[in-house]
N, C-alpha and C. Protein backbone atom coordinates (compact mmCIF):
# COMPACT_ATOMS: atom_id res chain seq x y z
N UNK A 1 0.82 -1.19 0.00
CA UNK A 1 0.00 0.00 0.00
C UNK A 1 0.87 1.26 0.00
N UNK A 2 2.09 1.06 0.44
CA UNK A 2 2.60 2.34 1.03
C UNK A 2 3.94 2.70 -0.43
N UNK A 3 3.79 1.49 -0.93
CA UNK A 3 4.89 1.52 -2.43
C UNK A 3 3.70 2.45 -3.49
N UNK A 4 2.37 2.00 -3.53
CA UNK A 4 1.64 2.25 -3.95
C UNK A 4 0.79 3.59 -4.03
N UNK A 5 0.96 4.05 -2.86
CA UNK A 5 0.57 5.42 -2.63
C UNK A 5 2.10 6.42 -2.99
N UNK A 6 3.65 6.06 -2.87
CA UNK A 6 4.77 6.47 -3.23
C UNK A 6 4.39 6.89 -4.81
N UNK A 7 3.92 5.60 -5.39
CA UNK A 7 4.22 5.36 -7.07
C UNK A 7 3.09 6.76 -7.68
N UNK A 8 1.67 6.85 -6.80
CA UNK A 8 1.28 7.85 -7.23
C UNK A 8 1.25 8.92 -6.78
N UNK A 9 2.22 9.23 -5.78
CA UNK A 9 2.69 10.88 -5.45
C UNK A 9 3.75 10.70 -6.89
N UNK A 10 4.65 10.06 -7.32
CA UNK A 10 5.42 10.32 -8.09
C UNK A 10 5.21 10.58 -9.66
N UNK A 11 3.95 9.53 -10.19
CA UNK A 11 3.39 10.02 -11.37
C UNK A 11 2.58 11.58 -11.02
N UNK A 12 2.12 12.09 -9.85
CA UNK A 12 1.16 13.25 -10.03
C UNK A 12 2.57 14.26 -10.00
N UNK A 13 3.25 14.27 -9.34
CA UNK A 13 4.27 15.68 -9.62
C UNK A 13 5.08 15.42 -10.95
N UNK A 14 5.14 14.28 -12.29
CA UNK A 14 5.37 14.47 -13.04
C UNK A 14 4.45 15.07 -13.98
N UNK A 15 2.96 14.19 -13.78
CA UNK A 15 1.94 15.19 -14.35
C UNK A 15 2.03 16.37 -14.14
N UNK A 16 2.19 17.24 -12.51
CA UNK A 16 2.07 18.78 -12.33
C UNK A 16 3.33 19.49 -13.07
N UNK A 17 4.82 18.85 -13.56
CA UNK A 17 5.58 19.58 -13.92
C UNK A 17 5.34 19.88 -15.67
N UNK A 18 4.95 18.52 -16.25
CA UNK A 18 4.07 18.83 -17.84
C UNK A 18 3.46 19.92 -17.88
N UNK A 19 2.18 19.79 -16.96
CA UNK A 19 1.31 20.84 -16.98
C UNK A 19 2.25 21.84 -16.67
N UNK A 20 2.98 22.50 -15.93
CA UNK A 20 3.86 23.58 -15.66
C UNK A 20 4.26 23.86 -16.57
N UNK A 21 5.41 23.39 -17.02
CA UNK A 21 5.98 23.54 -18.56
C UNK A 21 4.77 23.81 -19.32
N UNK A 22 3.82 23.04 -19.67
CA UNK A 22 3.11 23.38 -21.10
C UNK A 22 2.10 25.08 -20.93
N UNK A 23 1.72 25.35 -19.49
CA UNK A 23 1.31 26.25 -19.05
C UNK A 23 2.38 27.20 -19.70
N UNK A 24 3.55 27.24 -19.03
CA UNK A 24 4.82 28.21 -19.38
C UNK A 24 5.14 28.21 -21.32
N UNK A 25 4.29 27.46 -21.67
CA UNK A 25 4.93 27.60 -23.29
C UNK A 25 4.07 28.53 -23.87
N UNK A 26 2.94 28.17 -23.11
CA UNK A 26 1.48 28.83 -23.83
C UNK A 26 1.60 30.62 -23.36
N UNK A 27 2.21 30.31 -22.15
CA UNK A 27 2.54 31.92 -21.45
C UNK A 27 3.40 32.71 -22.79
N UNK A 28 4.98 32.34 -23.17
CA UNK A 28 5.63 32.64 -24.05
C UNK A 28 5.31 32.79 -24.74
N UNK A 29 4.48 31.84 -25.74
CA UNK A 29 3.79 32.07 -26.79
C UNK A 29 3.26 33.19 -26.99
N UNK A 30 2.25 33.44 -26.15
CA UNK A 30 1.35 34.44 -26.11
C UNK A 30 2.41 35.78 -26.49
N UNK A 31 3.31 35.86 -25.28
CA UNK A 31 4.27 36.99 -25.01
C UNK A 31 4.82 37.32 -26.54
N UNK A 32 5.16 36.14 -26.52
CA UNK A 32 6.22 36.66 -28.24
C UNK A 32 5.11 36.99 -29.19
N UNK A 33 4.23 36.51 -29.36
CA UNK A 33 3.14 36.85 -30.46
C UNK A 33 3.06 38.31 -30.34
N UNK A 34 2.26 38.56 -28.62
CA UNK A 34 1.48 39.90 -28.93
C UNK A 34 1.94 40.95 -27.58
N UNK A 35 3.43 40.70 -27.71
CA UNK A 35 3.80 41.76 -26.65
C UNK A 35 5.18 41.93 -27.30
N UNK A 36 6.09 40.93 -27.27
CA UNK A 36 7.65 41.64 -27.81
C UNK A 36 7.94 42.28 -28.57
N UNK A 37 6.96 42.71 -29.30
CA UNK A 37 7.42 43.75 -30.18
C UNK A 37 7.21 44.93 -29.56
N UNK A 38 7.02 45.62 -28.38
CA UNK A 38 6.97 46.39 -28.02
C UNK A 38 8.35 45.87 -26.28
N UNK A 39 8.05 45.46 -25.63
CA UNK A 39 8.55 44.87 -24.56
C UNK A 39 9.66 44.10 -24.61
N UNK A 40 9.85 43.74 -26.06
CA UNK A 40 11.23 42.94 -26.36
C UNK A 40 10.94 41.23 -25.34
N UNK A 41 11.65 40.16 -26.44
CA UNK A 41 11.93 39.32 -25.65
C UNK A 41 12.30 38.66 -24.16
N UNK A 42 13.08 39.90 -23.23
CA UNK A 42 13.58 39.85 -22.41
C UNK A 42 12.78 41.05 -21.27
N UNK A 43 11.42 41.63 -21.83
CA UNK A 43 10.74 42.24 -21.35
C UNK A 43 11.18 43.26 -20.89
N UNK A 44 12.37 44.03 -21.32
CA UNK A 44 12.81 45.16 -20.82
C UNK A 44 12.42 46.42 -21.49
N UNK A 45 11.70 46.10 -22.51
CA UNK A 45 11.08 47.50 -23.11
C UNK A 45 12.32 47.14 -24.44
N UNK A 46 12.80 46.50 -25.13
CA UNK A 46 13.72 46.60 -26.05
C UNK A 46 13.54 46.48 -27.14
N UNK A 47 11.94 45.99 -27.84
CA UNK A 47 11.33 45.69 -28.67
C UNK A 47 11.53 46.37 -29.61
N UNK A 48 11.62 46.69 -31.17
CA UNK A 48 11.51 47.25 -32.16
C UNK A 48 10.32 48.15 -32.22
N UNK A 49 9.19 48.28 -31.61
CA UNK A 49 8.28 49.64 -31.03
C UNK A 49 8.42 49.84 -29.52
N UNK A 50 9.55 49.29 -29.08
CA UNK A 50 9.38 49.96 -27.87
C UNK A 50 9.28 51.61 -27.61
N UNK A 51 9.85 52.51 -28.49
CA UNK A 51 9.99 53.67 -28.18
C UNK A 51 8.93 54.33 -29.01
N UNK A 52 8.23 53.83 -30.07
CA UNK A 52 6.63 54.21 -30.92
C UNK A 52 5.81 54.85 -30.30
N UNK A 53 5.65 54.38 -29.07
CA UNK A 53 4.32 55.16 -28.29
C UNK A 53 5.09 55.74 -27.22
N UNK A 54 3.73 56.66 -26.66
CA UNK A 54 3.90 57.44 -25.98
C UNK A 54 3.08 57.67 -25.06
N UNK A 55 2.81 57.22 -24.12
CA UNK A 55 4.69 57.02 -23.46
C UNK A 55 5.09 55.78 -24.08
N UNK A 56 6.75 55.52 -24.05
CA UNK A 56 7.66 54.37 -24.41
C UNK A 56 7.00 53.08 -23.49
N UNK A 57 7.34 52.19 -24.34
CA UNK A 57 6.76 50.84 -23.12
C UNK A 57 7.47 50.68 -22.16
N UNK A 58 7.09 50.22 -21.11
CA UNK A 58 7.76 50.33 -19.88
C UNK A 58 8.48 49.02 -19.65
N UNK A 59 10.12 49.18 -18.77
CA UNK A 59 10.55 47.62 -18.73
C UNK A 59 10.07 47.20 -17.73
N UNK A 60 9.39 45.85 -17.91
CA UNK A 60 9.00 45.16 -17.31
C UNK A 60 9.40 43.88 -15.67
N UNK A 61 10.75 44.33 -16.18
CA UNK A 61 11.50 43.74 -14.87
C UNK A 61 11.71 44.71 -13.96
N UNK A 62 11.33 45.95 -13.53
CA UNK A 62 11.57 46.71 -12.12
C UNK A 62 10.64 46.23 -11.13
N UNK A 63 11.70 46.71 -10.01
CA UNK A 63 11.20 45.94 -8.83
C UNK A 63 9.83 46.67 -8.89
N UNK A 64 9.13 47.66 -9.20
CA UNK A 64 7.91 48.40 -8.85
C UNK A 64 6.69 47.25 -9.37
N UNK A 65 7.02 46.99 -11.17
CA UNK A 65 6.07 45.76 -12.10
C UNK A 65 6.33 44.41 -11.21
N UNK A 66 7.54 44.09 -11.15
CA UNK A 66 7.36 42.47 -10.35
C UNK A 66 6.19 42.61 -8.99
N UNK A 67 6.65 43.71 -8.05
CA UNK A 67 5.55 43.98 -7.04
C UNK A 67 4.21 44.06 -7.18
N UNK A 68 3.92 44.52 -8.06
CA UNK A 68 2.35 45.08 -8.99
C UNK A 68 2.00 43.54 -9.16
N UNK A 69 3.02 42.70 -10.04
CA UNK A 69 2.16 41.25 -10.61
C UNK A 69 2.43 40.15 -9.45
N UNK A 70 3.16 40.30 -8.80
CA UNK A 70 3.24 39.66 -7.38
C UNK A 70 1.44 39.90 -6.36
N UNK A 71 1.72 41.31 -6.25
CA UNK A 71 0.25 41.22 -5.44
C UNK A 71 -0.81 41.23 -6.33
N UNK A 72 -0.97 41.40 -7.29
CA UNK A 72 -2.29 41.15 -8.16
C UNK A 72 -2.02 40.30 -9.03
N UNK A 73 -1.65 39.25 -9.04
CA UNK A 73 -1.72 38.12 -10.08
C UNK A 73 -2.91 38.05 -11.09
N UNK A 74 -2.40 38.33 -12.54
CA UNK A 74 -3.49 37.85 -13.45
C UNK A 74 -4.32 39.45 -13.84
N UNK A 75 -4.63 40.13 -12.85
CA UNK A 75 -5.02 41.55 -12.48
C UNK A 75 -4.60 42.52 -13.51
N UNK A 76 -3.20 42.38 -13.24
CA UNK A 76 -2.46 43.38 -14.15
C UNK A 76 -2.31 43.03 -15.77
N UNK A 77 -2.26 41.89 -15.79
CA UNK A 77 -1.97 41.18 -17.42
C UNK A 77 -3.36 41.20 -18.39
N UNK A 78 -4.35 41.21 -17.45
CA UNK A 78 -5.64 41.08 -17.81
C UNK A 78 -6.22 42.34 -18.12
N UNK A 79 -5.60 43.20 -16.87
CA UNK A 79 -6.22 44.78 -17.37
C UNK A 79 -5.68 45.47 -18.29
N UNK A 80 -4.21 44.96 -18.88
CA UNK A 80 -3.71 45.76 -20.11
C UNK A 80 -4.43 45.17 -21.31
N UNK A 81 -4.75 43.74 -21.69
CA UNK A 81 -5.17 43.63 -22.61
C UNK A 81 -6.08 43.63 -22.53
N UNK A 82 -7.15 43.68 -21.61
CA UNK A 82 -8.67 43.75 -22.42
C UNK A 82 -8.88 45.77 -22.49
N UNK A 83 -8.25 46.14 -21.93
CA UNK A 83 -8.25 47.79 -21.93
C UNK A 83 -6.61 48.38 -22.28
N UNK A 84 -6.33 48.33 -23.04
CA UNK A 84 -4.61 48.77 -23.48
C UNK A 84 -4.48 49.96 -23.42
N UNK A 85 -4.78 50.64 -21.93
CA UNK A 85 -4.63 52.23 -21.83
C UNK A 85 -5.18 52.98 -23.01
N UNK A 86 -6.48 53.09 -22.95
CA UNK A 86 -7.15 53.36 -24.14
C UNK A 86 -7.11 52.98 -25.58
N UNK A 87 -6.55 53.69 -26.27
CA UNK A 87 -6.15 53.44 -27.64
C UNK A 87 -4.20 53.36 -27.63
N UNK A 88 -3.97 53.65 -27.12
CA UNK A 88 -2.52 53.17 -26.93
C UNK A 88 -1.85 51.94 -27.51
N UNK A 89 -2.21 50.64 -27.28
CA UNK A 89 -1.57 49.87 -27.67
C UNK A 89 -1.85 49.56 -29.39
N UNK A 90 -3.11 49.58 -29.40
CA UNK A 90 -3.75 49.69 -30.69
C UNK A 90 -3.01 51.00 -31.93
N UNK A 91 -3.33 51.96 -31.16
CA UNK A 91 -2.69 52.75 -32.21
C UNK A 91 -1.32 52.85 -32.40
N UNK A 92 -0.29 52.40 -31.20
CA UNK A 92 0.84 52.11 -31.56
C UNK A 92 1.18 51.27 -32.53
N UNK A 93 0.33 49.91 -32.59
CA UNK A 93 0.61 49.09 -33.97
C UNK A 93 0.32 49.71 -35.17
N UNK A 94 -0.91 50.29 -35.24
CA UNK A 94 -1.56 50.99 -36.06
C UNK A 94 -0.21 51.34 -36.94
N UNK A 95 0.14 52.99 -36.16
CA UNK A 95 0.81 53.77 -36.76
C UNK A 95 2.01 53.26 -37.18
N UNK A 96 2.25 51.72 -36.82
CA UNK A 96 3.63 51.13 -37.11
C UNK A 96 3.36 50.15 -38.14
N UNK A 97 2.18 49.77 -39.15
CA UNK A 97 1.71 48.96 -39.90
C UNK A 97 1.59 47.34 -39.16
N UNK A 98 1.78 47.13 -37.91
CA UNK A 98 2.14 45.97 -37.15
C UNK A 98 0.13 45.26 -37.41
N UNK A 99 0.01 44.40 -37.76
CA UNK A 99 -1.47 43.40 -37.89
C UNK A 99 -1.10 42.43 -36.71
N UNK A 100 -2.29 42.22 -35.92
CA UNK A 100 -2.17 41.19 -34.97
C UNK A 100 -3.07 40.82 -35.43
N UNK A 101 -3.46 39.35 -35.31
CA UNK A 101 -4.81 38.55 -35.39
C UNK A 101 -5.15 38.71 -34.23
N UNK A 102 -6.81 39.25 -34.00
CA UNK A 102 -7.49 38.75 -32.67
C UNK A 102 -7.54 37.26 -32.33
N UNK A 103 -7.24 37.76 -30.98
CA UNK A 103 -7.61 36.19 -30.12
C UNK A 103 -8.74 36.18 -28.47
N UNK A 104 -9.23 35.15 -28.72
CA UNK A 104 -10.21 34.91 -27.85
C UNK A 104 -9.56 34.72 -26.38
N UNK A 105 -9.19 35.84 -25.93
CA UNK A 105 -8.12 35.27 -24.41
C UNK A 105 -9.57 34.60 -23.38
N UNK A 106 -8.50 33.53 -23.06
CA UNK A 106 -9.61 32.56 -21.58
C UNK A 106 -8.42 33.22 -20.25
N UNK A 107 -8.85 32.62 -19.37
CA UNK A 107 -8.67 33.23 -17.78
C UNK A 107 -7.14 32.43 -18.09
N UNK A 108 -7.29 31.34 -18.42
CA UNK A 108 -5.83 30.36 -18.72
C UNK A 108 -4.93 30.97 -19.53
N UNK A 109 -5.30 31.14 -20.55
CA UNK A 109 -3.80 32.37 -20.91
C UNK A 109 -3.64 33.55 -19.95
N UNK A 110 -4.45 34.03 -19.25
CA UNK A 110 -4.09 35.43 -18.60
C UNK A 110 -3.19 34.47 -17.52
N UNK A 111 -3.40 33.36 -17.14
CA UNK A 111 -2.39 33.07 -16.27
C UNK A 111 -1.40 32.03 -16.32
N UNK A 112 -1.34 31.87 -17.68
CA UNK A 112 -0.13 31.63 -18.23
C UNK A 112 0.54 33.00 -18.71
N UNK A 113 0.65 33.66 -18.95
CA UNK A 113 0.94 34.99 -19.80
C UNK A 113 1.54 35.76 -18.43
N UNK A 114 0.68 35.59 -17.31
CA UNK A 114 1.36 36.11 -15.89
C UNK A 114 2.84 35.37 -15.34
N UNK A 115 2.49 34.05 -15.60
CA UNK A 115 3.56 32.95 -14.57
C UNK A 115 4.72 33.03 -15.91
N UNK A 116 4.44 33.43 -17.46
CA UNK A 116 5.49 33.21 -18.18
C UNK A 116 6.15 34.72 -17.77
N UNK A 117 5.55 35.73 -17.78
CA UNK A 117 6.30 36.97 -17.14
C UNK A 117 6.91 36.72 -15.78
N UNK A 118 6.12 36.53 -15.11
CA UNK A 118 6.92 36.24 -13.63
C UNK A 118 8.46 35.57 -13.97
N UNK A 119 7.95 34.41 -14.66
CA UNK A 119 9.33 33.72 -14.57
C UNK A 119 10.32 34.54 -15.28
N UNK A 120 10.60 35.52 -16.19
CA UNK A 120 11.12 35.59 -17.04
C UNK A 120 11.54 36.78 -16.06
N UNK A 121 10.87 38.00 -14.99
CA UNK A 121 11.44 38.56 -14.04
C UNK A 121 12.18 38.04 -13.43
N UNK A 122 12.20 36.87 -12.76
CA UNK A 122 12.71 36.00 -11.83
C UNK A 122 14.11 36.13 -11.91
N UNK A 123 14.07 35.61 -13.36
CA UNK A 123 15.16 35.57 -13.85
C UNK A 123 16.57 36.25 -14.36
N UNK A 124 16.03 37.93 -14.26
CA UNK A 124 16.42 38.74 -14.86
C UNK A 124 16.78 40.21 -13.93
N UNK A 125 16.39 39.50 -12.62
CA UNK A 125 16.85 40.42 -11.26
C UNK A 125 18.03 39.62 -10.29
């Protein structure tokens, strides 16, 4: 019984690290699609429109943003894209010929899209 209950703590934290990882791909994904071009890969604002709008995009690794997505998880990622500081993000592509395809965001990308930022702060302080 007790090999048995071992064997499935050990298949479920391989299941939870899949799911982790595949969570974290879908986060990136997202990121590189419909943010680095402004935020750059490395989220520091380095993007090829980072400096287009106005204001410039902000880097994303200061201790002020990690604090912000630390206490509001999901909050912050969610409120830029369904409201992108008015016309701001929009017309920044605009005026830069940049086409995004719309996408149908679920609660699951907003928190993949959070934990792939987090990590990528983590990393970078």
């Amino acid at each position: 019984m007790k090999v048995l209950l071992i064997a499935a703590l050990g298949i479920l934290s391989v299941v939870q690290t899949s799911l982790s990882v595949a969570d974290n791909a879908n986060g990136k994904s997202l990121f590189v699609q419909r943010c680095a071009m402004c935020h750059g890969a490395d989220i520091k604002a380095t993007g090829p429109l980072a400096n287009k709008s106005q204001p410039p995009a902000p880097d994303l690794t200061t201790t002020a943003f990690k604090k912000r997505l630390n206490d509001y998880p999901g909050v912050i990622v969610s409120s830029i894209i369904l409201r992108p500081n008015g016309d701001l993000i929009p017309r920044t592509l605009r005026e830069n010929g940049v086409k995004i395809a719309p996408h149908a965001w679920s609660v699951e990308d907003f928190r993949d899209l959070n934990q792939y930022m987090s990590s990528v702060i983590s990393k970078s302080r």
